[in-house]
N, C-alpha and C. Protein backbone atom coordinates (compact mmCIF):
# COMPACT_ATOMS: atom_id res chain seq x y z
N UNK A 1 -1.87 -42.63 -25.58
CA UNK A 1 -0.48 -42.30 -25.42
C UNK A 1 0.25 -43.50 -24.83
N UNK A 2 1.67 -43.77 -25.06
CA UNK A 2 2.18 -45.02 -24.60
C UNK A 2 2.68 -45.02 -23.47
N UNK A 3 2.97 -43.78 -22.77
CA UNK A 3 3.02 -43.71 -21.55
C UNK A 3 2.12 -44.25 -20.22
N UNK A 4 0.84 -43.82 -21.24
CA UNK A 4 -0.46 -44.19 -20.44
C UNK A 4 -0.55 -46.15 -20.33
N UNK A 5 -0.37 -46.70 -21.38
CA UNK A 5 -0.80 -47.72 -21.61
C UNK A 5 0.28 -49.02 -20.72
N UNK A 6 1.37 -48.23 -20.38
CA UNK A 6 2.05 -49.27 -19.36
C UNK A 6 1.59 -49.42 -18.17
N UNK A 7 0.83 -50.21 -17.91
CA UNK A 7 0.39 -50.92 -16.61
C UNK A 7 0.83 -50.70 -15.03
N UNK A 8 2.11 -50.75 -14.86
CA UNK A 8 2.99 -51.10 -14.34
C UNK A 8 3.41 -49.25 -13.38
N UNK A 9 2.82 -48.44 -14.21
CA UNK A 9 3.41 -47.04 -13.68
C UNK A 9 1.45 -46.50 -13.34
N UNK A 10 1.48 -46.31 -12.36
CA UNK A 10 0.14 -45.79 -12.21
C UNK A 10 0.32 -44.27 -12.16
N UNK A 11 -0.35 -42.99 -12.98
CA UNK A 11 -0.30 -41.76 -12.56
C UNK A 11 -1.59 -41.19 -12.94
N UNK A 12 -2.16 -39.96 -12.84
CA UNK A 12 -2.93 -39.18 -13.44
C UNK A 12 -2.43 -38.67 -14.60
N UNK A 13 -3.08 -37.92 -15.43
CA UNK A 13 -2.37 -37.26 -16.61
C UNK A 13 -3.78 -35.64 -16.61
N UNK A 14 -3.02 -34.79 -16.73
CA UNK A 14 -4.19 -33.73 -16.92
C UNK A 14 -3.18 -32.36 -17.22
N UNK A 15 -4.03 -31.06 -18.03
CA UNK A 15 -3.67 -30.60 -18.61
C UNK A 15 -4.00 -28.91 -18.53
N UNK A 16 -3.11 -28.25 -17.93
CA UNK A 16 -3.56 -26.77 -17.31
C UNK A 16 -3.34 -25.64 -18.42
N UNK A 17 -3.73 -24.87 -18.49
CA UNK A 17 -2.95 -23.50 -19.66
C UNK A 17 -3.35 -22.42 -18.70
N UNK A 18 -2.73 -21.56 -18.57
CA UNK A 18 -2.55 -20.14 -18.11
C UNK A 18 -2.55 -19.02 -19.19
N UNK A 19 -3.57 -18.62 -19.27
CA UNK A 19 -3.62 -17.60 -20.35
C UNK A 19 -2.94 -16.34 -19.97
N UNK A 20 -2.40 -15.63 -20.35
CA UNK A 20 -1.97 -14.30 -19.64
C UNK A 20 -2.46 -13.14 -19.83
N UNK A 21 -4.02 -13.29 -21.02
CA UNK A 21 -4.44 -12.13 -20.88
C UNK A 21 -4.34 -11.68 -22.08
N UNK A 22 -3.99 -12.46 -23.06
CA UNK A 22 -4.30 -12.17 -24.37
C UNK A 22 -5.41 -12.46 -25.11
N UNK A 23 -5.69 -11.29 -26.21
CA UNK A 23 -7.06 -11.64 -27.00
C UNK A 23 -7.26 -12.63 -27.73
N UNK A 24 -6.01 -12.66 -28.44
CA UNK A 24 -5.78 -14.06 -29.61
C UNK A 24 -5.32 -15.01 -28.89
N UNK A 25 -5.82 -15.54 -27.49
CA UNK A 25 -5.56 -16.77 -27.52
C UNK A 25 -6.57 -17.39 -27.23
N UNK A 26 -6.44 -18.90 -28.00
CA UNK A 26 -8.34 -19.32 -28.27
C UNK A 26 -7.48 -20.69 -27.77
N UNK A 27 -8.35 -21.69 -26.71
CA UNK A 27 -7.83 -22.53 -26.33
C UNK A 27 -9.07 -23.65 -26.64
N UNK A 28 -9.51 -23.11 -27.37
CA UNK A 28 -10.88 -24.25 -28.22
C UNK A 28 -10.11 -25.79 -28.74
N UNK A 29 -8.89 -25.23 -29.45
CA UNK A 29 -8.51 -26.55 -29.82
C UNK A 29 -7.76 -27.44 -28.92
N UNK A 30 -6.79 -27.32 -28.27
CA UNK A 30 -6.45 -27.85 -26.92
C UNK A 30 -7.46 -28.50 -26.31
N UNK A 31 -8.56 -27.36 -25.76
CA UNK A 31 -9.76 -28.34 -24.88
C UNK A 31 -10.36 -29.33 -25.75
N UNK A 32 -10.48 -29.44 -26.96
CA UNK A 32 -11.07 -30.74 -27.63
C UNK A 32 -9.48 -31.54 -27.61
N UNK A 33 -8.66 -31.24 -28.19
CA UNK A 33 -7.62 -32.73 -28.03
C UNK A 33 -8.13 -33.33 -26.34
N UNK A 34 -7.45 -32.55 -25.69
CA UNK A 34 -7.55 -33.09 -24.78
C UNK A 34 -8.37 -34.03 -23.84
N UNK A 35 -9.91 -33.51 -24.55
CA UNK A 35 -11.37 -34.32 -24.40
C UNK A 35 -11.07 -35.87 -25.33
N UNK A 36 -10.44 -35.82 -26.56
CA UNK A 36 -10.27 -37.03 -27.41
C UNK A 36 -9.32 -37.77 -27.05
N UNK A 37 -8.23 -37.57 -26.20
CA UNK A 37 -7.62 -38.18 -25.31
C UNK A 37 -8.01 -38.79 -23.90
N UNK A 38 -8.61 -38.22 -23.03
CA UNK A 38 -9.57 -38.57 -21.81
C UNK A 38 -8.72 -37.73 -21.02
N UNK A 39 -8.19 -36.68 -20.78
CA UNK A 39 -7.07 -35.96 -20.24
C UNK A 39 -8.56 -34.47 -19.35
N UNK A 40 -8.03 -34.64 -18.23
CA UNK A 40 -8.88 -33.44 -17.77
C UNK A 40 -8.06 -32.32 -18.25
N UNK A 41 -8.60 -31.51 -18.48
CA UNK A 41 -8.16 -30.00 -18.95
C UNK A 41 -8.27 -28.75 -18.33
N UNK A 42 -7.69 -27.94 -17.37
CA UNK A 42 -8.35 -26.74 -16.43
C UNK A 42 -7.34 -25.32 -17.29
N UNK A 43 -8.48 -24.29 -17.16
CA UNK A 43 -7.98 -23.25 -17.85
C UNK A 43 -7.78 -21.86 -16.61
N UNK A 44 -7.18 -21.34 -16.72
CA UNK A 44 -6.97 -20.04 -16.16
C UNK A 44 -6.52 -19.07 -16.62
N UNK A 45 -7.45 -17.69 -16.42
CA UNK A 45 -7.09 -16.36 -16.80
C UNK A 45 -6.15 -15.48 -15.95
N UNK A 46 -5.45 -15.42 -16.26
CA UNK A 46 -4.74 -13.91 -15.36
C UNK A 46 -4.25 -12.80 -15.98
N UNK A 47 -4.34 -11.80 -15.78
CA UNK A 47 -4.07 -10.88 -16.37
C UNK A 47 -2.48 -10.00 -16.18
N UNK A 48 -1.82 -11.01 -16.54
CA UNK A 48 0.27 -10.98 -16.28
C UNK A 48 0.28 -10.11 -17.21
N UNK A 49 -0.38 -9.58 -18.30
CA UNK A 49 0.47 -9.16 -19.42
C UNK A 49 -0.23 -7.19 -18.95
N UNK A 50 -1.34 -7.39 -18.17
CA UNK A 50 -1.99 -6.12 -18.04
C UNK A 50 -0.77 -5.57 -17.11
N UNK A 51 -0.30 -6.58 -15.93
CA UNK A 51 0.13 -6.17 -14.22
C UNK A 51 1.52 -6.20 -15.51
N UNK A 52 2.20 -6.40 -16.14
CA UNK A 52 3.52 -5.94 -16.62
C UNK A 52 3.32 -4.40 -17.18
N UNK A 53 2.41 -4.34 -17.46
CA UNK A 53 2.73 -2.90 -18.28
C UNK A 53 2.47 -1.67 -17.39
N UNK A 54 2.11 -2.05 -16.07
CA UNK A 54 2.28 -1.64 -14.87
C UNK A 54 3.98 -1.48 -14.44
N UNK A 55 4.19 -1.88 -14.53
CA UNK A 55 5.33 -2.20 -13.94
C UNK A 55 6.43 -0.93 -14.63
N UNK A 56 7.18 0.05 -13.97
CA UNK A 56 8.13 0.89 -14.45
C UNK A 56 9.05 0.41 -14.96
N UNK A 57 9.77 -0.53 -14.19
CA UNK A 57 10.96 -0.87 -14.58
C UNK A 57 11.80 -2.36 -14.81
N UNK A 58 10.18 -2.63 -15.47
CA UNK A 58 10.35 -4.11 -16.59
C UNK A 58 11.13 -3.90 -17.34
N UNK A 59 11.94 -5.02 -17.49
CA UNK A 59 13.30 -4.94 -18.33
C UNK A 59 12.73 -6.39 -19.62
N UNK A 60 11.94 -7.55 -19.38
CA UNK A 60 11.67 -8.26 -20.45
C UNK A 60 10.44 -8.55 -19.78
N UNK A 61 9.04 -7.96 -20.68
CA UNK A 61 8.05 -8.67 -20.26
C UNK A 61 8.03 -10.26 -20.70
N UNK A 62 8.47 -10.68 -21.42
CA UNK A 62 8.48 -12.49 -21.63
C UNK A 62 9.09 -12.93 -20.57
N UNK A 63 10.06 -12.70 -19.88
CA UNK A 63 10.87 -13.01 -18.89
C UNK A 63 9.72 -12.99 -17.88
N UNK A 64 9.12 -11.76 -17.63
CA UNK A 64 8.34 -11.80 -16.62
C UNK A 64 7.10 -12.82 -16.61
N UNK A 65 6.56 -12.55 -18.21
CA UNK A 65 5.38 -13.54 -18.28
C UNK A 65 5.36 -14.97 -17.94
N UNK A 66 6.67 -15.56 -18.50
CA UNK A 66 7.24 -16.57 -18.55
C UNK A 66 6.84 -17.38 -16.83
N UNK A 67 7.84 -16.15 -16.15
CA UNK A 67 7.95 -16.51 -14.18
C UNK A 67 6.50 -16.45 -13.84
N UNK A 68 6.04 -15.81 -14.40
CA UNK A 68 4.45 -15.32 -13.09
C UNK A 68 3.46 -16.86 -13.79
N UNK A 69 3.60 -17.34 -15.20
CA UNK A 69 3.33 -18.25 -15.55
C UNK A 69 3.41 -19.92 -14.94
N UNK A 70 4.61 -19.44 -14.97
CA UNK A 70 5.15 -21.11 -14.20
C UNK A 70 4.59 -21.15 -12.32
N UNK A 71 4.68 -19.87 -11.98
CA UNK A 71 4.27 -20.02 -10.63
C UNK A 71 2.64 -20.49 -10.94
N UNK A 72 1.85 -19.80 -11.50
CA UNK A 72 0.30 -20.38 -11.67
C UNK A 72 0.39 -21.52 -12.31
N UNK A 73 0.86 -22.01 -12.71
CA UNK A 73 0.99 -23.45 -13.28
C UNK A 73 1.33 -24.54 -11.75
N UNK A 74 2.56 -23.79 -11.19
CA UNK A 74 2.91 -24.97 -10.14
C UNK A 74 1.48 -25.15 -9.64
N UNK A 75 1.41 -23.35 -8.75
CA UNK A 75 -0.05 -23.90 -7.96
C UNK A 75 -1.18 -24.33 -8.25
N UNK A 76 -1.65 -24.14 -9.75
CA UNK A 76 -2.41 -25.08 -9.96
C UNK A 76 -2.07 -26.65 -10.09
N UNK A 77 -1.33 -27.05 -10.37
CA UNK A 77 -0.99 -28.20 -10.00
C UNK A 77 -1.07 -28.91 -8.39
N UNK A 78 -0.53 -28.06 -7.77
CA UNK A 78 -0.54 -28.18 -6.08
C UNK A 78 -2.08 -28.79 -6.08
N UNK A 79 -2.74 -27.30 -6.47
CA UNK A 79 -4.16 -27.65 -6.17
C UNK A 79 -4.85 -28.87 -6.46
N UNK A 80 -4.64 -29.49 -7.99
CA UNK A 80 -4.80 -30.42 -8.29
C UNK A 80 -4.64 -32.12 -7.20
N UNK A 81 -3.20 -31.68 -6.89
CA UNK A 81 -2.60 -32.93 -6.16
C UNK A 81 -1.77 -33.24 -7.43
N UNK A 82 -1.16 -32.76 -8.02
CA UNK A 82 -0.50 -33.57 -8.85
C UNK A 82 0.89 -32.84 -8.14
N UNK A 83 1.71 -34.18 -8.33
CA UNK A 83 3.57 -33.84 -7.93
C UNK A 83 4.71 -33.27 -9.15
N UNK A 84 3.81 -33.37 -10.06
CA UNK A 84 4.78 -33.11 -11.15
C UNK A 84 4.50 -32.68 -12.14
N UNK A 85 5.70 -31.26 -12.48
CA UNK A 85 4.79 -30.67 -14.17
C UNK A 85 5.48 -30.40 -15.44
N UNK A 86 5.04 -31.04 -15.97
CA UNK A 86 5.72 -30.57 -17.11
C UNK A 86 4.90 -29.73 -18.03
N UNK A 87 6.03 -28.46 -18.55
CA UNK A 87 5.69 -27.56 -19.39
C UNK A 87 5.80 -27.52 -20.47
N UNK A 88 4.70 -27.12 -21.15
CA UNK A 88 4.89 -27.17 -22.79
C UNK A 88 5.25 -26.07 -23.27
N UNK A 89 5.68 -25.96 -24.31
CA UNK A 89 6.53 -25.22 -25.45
C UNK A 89 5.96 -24.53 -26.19
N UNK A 90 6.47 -23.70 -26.74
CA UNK A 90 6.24 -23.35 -27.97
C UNK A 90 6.68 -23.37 -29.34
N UNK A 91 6.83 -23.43 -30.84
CA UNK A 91 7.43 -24.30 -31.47
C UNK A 91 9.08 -23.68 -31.67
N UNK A 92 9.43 -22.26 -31.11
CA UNK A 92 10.37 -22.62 -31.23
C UNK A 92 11.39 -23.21 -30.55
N UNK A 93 10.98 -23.10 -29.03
CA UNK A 93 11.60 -23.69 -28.24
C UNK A 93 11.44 -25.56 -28.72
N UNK A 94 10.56 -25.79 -29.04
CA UNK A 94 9.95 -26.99 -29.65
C UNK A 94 11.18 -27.52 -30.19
N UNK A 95 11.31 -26.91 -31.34
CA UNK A 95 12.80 -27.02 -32.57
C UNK A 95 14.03 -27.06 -31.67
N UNK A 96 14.22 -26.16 -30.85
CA UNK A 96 15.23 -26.45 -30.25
C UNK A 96 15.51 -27.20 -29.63
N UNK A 97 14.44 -27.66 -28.57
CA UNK A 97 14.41 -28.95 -27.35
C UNK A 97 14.73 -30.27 -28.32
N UNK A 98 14.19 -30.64 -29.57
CA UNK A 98 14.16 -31.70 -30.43
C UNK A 98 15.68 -31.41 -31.40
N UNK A 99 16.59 -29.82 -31.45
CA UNK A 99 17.87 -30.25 -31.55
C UNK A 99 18.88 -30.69 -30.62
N UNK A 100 18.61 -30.30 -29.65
CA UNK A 100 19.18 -30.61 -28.62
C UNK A 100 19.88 -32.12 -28.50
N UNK A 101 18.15 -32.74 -28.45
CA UNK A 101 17.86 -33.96 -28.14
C UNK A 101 18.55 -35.06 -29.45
N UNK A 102 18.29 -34.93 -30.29
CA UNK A 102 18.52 -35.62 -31.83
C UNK A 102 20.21 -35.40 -31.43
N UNK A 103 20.96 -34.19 -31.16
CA UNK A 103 22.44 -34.44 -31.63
C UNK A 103 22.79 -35.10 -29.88
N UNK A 104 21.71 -35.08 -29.12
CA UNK A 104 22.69 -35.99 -27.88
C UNK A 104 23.30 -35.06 -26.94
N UNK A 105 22.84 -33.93 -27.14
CA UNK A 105 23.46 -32.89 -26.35
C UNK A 105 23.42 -32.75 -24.90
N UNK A 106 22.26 -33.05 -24.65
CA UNK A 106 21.56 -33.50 -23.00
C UNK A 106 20.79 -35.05 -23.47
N UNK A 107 21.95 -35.96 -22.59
CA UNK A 107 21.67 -37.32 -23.19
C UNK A 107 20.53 -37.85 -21.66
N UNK A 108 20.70 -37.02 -20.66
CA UNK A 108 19.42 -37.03 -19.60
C UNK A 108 18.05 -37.22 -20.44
N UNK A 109 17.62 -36.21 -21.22
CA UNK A 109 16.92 -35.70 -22.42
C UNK A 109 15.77 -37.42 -22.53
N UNK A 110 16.87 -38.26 -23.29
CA UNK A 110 16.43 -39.31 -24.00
C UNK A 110 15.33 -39.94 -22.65
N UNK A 111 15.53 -39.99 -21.43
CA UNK A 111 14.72 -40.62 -20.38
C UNK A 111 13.39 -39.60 -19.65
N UNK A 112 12.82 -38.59 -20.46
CA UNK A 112 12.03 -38.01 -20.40
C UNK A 112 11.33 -37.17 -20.89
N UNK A 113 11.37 -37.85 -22.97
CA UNK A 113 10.69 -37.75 -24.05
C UNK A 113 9.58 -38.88 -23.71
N UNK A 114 8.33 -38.55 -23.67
CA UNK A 114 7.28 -39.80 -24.19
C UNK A 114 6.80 -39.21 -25.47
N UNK A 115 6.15 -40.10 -26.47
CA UNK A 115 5.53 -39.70 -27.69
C UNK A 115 4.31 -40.55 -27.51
N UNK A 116 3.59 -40.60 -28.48
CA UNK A 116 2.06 -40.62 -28.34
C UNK A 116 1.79 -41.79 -29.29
């Protein structure tokens, strides 16, 4: 990645997923990119999607999944030692973040795309 290859910026790079408890999600392919990159990879189960349907008076379980997600993400990160996280997408948010970006809409945007 070309981020990696500038000298000049020293960081870690590593790579968390939070599963929430679904059957169909197979994180087989992720953990090999991430091995063909040299990227450590840590996985975690929680079961957000079981503790929502608990819940009486859930109004959007994505909303919820979404929050209880990002909090296990920070703290695993904490745990890690890493200061900073960025979250990945999904493709449609994907499409959108990349219209956004292409018409200039959030011109911040352009200073915290890396590509590979």
């Amino acid at each position: 990645m070309r981020c990696r290859k500038n000298k000049s910026t020293n960081f870690e790079l590593g790579a968390i997923t939070v599963d929430p408890g679904s059957s169909a999600y197979n994180p087989r392919p992720l953990i090999d990119y991430c091995r063909s990159l040299n990227i450590d990879y840590f996985y975690e189960e929680q079961d957000i999607i079981g503790t929502a349907r608990k819940l009486e008076n859930l109004r959007s379980i994505c909303a919820f999944c979404s929050r209880m997600k990002r909090g296990r993400l920070a703290a695993a990160a904490q745990h890690h030692g890493w200061n900073v996280l960025a979250m990945g997408q999904h493709l449609d948010d994907v499409a959108e973040s990349t219209s956004v970006y292409d018409e200039k809409a959030l011109p911040y945007a352009q200073d915290h795309v890396l590509d590979e």
